[in-house]
N, C-alpha and C. Protein backbone atom coordinates (compact mmCIF):
# COMPACT_ATOMS: atom_id res chain seq x y z
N UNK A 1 -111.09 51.18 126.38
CA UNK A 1 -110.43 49.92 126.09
C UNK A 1 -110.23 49.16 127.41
N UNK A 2 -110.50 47.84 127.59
CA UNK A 2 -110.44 46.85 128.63
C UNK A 2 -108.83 46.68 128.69
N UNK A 3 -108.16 46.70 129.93
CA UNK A 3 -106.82 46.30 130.22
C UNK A 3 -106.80 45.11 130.49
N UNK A 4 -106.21 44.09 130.01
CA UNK A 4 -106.11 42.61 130.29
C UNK A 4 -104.72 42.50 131.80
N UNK A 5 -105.86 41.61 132.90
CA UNK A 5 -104.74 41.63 133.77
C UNK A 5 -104.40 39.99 134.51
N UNK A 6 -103.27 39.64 134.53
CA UNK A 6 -103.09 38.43 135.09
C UNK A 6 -102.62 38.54 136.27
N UNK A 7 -103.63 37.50 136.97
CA UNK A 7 -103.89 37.78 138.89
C UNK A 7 -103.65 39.29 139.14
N UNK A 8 -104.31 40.27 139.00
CA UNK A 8 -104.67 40.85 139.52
C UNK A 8 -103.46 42.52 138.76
N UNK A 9 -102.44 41.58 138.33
CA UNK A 9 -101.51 42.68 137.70
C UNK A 9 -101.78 43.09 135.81
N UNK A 10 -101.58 44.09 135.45
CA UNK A 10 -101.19 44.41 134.33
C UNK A 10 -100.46 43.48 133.52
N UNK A 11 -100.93 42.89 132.36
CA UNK A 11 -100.22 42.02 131.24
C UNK A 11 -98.76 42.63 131.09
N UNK A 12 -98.76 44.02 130.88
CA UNK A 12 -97.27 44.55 130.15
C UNK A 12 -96.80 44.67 131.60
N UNK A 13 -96.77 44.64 133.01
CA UNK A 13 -96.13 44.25 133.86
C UNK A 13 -95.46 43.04 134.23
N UNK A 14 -96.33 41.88 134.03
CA UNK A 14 -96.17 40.26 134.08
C UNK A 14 -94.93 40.41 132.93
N UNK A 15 -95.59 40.38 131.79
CA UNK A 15 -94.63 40.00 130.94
C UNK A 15 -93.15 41.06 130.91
N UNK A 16 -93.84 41.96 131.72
CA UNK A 16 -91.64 42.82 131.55
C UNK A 16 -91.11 41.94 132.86
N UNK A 17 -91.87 41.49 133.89
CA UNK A 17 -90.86 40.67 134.53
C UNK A 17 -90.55 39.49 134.34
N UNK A 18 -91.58 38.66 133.72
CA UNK A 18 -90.79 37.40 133.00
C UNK A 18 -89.52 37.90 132.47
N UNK A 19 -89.44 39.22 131.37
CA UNK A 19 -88.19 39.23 130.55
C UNK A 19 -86.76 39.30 131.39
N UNK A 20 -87.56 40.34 132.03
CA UNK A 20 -85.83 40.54 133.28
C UNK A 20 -85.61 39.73 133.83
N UNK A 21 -86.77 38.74 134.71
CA UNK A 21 -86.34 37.19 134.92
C UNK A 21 -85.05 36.38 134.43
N UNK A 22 -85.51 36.26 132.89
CA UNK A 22 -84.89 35.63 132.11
C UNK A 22 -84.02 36.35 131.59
N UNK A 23 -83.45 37.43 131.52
CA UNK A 23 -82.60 38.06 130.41
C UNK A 23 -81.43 37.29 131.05
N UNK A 24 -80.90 36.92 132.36
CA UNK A 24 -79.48 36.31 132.40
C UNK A 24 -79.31 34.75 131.71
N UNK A 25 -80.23 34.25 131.97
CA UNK A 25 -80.63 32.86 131.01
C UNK A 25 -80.60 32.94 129.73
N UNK A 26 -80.94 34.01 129.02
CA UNK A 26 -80.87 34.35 127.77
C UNK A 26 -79.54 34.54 127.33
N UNK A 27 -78.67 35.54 128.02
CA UNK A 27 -77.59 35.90 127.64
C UNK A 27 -76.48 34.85 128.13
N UNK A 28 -76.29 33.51 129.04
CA UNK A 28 -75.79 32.49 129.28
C UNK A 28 -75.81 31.76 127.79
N UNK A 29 -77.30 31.80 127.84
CA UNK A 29 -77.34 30.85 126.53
C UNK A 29 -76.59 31.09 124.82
N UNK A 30 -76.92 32.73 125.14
CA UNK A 30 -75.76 33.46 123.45
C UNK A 30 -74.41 33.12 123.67
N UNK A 31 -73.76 33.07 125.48
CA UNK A 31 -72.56 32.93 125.49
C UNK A 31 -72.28 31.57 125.14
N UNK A 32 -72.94 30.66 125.56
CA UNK A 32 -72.27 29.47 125.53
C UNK A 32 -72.25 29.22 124.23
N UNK A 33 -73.59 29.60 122.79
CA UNK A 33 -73.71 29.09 121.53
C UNK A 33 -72.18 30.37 120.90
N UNK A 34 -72.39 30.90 121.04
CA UNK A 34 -71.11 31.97 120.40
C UNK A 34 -69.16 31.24 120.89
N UNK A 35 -69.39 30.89 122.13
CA UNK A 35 -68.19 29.73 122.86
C UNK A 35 -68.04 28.06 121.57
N UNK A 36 -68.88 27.91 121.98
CA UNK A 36 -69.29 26.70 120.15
C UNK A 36 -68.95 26.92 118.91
N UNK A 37 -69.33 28.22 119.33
CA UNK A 37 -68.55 28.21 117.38
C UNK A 37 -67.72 28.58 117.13
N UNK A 38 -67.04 29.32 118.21
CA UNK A 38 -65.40 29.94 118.28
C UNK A 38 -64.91 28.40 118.21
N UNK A 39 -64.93 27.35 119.57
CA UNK A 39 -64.39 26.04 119.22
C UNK A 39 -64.54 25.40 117.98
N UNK A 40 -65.52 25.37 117.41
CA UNK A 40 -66.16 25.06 116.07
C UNK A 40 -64.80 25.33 115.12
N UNK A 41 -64.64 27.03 114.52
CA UNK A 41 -64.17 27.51 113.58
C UNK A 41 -62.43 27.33 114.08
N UNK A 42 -61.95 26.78 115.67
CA UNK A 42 -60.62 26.94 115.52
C UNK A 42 -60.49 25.59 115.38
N UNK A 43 -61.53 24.61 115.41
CA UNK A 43 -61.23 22.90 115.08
C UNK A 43 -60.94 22.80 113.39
N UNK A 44 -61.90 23.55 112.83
CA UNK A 44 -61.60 23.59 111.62
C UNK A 44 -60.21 23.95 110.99
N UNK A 45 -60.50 25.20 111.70
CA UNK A 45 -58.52 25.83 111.09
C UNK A 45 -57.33 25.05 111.13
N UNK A 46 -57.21 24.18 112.78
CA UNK A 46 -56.22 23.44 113.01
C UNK A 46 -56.09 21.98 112.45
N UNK A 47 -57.49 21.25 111.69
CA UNK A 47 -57.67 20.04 111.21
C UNK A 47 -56.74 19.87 110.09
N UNK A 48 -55.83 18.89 109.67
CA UNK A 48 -54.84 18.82 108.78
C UNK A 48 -55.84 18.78 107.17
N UNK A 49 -55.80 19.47 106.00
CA UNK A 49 -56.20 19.39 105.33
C UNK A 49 -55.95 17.80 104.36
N UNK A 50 -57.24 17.34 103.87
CA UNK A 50 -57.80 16.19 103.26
C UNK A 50 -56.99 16.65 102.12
N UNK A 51 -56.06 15.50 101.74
CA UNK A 51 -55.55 15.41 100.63
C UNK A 51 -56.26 14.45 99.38
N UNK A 52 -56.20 14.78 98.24
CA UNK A 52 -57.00 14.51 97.25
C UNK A 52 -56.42 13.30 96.82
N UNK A 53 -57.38 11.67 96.19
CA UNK A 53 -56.88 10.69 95.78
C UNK A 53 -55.99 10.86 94.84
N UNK A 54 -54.84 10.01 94.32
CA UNK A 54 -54.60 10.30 93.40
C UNK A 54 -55.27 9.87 91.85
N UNK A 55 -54.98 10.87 90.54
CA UNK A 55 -55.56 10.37 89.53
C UNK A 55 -55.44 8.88 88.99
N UNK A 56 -56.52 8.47 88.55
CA UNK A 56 -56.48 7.11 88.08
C UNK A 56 -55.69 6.95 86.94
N UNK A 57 -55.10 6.03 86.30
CA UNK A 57 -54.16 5.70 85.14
C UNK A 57 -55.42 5.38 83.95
N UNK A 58 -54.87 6.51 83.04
CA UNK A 58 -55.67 5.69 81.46
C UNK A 58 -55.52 4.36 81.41
């Protein structure tokens, strides 16, 4: 079987260091979307609940 290599290195080398590269970028990015929705779900909780029109008259 032919090993595919980019510049001169191993594919499954290149690409495990892209990942480790990026794994802190990755995990910035879960923190900040998981930070969003905590703000998200406590905007909701604290929003004064929408009171309903009242019924119309026969």
């Amino acid at each position: 079987m032919v090993a595919l290599h980019i510049a001169g290195l191993p594919v499954e080398e290149v690409l495990l260091a892209a990942v480790a590269a990026a794994s802190p970028l990755i995990a910035l990015v879960g923190w900040e979307i998981s930070a969003r929705i905590k703000r998200l779900k406590a905007w909701v909780r604290r929003r004064p609940p929408v009171a309903a029109p009242p019924p119309e008259p026969p």
